[in-house]
C-alpha atoms as a PDB file:
ATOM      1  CA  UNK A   1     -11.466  -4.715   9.578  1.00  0.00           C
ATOM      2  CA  UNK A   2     -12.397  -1.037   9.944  1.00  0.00           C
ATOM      3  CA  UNK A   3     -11.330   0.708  13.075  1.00  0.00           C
ATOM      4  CA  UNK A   4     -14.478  -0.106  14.911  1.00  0.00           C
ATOM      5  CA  UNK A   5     -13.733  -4.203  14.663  1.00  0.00           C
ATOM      6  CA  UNK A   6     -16.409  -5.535  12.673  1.00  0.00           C
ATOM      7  CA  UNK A   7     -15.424  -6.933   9.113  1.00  0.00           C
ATOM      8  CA  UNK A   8     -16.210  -4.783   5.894  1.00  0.00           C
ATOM      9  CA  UNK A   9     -15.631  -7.578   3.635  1.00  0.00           C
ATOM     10  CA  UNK A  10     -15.933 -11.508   3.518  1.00  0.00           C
ATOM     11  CA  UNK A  11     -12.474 -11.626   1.258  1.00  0.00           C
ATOM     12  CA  UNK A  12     -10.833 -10.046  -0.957  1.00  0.00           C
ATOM     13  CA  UNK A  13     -12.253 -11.892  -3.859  1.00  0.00           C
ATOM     14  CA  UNK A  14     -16.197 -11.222  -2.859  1.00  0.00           C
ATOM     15  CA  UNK A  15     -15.411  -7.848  -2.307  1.00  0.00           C
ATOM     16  CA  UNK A  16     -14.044  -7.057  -5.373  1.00  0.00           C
ATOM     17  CA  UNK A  17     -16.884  -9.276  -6.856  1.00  0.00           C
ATOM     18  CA  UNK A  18     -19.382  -6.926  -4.810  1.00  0.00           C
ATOM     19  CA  UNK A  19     -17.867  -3.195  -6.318  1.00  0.00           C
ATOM     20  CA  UNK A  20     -16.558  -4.272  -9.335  1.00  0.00           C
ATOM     21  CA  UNK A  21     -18.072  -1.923 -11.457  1.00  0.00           C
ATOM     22  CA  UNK A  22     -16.079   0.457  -9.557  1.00  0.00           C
ATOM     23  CA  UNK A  23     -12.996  -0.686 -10.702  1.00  0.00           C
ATOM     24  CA  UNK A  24     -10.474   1.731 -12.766  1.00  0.00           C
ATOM     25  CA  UNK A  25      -7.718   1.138 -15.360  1.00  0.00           C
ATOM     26  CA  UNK A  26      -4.397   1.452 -13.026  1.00  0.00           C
ATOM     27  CA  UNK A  27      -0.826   1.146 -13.760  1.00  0.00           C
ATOM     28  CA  UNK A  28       0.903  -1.226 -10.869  1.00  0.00           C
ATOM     29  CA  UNK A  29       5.071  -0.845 -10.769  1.00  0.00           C
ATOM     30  CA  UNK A  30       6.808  -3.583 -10.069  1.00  0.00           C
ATOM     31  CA  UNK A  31       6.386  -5.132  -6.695  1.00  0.00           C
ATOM     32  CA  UNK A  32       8.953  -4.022  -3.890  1.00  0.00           C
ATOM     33  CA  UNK A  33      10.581  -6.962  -2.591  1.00  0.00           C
ATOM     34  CA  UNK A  34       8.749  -8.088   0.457  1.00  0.00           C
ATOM     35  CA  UNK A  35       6.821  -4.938   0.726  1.00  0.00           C
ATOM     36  CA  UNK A  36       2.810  -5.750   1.044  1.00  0.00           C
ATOM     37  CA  UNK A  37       2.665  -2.189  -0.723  1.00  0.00           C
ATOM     38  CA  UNK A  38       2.525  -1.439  -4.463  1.00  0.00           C
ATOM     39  CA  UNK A  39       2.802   1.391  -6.212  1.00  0.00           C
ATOM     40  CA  UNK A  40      -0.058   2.802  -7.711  1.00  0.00           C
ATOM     41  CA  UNK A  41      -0.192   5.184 -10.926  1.00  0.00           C
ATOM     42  CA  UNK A  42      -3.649   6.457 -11.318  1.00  0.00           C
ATOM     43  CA  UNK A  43      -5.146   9.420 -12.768  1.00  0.00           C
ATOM     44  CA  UNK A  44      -2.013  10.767 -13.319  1.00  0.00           C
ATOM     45  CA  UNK A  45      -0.883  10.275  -9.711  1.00  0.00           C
ATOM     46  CA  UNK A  46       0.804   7.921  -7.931  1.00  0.00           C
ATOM     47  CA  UNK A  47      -0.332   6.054  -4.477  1.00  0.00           C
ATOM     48  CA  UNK A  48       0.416   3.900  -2.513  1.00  0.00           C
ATOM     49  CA  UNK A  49      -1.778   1.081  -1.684  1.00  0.00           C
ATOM     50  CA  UNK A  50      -1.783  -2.037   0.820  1.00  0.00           C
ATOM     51  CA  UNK A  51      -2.424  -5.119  -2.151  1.00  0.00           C
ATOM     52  CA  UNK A  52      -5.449  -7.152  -1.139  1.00  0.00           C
ATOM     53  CA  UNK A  53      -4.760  -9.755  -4.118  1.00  0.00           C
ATOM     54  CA  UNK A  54      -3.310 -13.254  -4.264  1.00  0.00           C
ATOM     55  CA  UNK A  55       0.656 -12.482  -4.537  1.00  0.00           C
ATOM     56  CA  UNK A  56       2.830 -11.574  -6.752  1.00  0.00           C
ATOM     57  CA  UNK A  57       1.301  -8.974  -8.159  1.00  0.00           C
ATOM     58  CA  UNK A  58       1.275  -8.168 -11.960  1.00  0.00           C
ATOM     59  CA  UNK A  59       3.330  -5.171 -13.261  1.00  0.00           C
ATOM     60  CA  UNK A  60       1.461  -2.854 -15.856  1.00  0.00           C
ATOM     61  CA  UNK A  61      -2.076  -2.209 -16.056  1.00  0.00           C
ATOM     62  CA  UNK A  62      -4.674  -3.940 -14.451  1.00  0.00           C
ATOM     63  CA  UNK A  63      -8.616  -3.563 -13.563  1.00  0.00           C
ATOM     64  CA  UNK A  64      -8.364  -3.120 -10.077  1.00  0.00           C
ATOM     65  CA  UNK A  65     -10.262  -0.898  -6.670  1.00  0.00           C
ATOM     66  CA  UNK A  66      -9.134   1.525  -4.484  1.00  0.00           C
ATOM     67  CA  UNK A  67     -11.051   1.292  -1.077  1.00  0.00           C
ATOM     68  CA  UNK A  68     -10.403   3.320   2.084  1.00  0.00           C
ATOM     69  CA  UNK A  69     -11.979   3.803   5.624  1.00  0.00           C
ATOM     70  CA  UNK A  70     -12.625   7.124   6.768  1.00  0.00           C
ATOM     71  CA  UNK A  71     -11.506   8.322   9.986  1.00  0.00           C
ATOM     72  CA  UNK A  72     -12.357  12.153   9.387  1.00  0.00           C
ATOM     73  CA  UNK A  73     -15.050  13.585   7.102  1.00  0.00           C
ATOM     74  CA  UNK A  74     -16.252  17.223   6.600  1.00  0.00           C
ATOM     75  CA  UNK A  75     -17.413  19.220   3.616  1.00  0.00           C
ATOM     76  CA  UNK A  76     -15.782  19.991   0.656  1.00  0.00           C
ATOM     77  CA  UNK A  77     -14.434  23.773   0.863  1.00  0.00           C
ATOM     78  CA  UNK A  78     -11.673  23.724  -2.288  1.00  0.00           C
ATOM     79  CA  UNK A  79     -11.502  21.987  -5.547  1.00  0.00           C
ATOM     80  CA  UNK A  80     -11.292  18.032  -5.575  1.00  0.00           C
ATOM     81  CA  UNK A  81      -7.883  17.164  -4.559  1.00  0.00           C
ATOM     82  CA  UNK A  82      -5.495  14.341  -3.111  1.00  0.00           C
ATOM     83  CA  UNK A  83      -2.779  14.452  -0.688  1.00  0.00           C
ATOM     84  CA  UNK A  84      -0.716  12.387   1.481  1.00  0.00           C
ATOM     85  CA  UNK A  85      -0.392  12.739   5.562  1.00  0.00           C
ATOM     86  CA  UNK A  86       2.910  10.419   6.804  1.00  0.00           C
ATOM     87  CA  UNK A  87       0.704   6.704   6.577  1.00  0.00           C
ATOM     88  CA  UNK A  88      -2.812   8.272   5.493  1.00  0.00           C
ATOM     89  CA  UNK A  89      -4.449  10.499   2.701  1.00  0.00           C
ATOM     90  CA  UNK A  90      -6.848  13.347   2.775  1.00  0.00           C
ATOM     91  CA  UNK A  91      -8.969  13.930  -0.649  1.00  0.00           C
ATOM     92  CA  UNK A  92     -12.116  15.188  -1.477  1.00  0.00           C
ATOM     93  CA  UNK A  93     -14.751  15.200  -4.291  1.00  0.00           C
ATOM     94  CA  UNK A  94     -17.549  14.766  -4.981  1.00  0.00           C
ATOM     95  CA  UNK A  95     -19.623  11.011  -3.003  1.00  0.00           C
ATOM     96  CA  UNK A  96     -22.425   9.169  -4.272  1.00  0.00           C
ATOM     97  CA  UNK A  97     -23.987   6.608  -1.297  1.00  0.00           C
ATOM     98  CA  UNK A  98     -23.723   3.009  -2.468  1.00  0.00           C
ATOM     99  CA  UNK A  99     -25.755   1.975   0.888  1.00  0.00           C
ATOM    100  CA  UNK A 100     -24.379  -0.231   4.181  1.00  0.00           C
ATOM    101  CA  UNK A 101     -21.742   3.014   4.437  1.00  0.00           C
ATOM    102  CA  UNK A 102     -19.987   2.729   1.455  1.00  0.00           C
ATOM    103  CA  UNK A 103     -19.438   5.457  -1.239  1.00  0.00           C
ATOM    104  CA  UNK A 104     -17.981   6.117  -4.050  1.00  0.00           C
ATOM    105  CA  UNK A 105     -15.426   9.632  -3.751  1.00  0.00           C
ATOM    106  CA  UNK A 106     -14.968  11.012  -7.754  1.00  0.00           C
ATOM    107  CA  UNK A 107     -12.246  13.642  -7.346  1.00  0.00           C
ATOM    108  CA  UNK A 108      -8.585  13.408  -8.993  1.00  0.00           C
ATOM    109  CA  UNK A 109      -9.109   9.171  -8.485  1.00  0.00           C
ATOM    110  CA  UNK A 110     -12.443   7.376  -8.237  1.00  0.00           C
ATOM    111  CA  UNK A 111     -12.225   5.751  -4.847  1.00  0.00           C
ATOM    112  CA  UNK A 112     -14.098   3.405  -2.760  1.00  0.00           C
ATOM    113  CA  UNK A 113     -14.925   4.523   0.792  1.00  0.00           C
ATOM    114  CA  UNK A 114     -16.524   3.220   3.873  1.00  0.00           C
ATOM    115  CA  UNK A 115     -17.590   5.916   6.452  1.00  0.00           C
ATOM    116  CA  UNK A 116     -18.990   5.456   9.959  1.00  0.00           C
ATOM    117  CA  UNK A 117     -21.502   7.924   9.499  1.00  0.00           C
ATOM    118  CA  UNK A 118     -23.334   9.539   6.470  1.00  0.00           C
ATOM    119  CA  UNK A 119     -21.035  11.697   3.898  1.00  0.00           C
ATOM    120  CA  UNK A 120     -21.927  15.118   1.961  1.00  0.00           C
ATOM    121  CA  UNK A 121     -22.617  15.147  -1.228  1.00  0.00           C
ATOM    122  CA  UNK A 122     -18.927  17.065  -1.691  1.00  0.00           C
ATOM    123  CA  UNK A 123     -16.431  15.785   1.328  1.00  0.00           C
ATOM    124  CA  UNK A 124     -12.751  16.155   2.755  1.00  0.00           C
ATOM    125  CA  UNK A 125     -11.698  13.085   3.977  1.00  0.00           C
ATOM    126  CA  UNK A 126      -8.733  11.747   5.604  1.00  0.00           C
ATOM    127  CA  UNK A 127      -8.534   8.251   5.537  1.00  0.00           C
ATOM    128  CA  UNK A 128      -7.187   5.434   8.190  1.00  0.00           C
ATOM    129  CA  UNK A 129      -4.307   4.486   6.476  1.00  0.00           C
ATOM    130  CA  UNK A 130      -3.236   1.759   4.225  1.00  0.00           C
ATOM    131  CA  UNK A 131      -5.095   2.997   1.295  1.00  0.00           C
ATOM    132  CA  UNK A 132      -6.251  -0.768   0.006  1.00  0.00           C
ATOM    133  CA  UNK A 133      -6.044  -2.193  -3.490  1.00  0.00           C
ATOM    134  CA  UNK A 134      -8.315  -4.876  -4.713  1.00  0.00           C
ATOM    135  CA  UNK A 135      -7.480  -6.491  -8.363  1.00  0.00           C
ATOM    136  CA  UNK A 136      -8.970  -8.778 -10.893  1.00  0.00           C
END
């Protein structure tokens, strides 16, 4: 659900199925025990990301989507970075509009993001936290 109530995705299955050519090489850690979050190395970097698959999740690498909702957008004004707020991140690069509010953000990570209202073509924005994680 984005922070508005209505559903962004049927499951996690279609929605992967849906953005799929999205999806990046990642390197999962192993799963904390009981946590619902995984660590996440991509791009060098490492997040943290709610997992949206069918448990346990697979150490190593896997094909897999980082989505996130945005709850604050503006225009880019630095380089493409990433950085973490307490629960949420704030990054910005460079979108492309995939239509129905979704767009893909290329800056230090490729992510998937669902905004509210139309993006720049370079944006800051901090997400509504968890950062999600669909997989194969």
């Amino acid at each position: 659900m984005n922070p508005k109530g209505r559903a962004l995705e049927e499951s996690p299955e279609t929605f992967f199925a849906r953005f799929q050519e999205h999806a990046l090489e990642v390197h999962l850690f192993p799963e904390p025990w009981g946590s619902p979050l995984l660590e996440v190395l991509v791009a060098g970097q490492v997040v943290y990301a709610f997992d949206r698959g069918a448990p346990p999740a697979p150490a190593g690498r896997v094909r897999a989507l980082l989505h996130g909702v945005v709850r604050e957008a503006g225009p880019l004004r630095r380089d493409p970075f990433l950085e973490r707020e307490g629960a949420a991140y704030r990054l910005g690069g460079r979108t492309r509009p995939l239509g129905e509010g979704f767009y893909l953000l290329e800056g230090p990570i490729r992510l998937l993001l669902h905004a509210e209202t139309p993006l720049p073509e370079g944006a800051e924005v901090l997400l509504w936290p968890p950062l999600m994680l669909f997989r194969e």
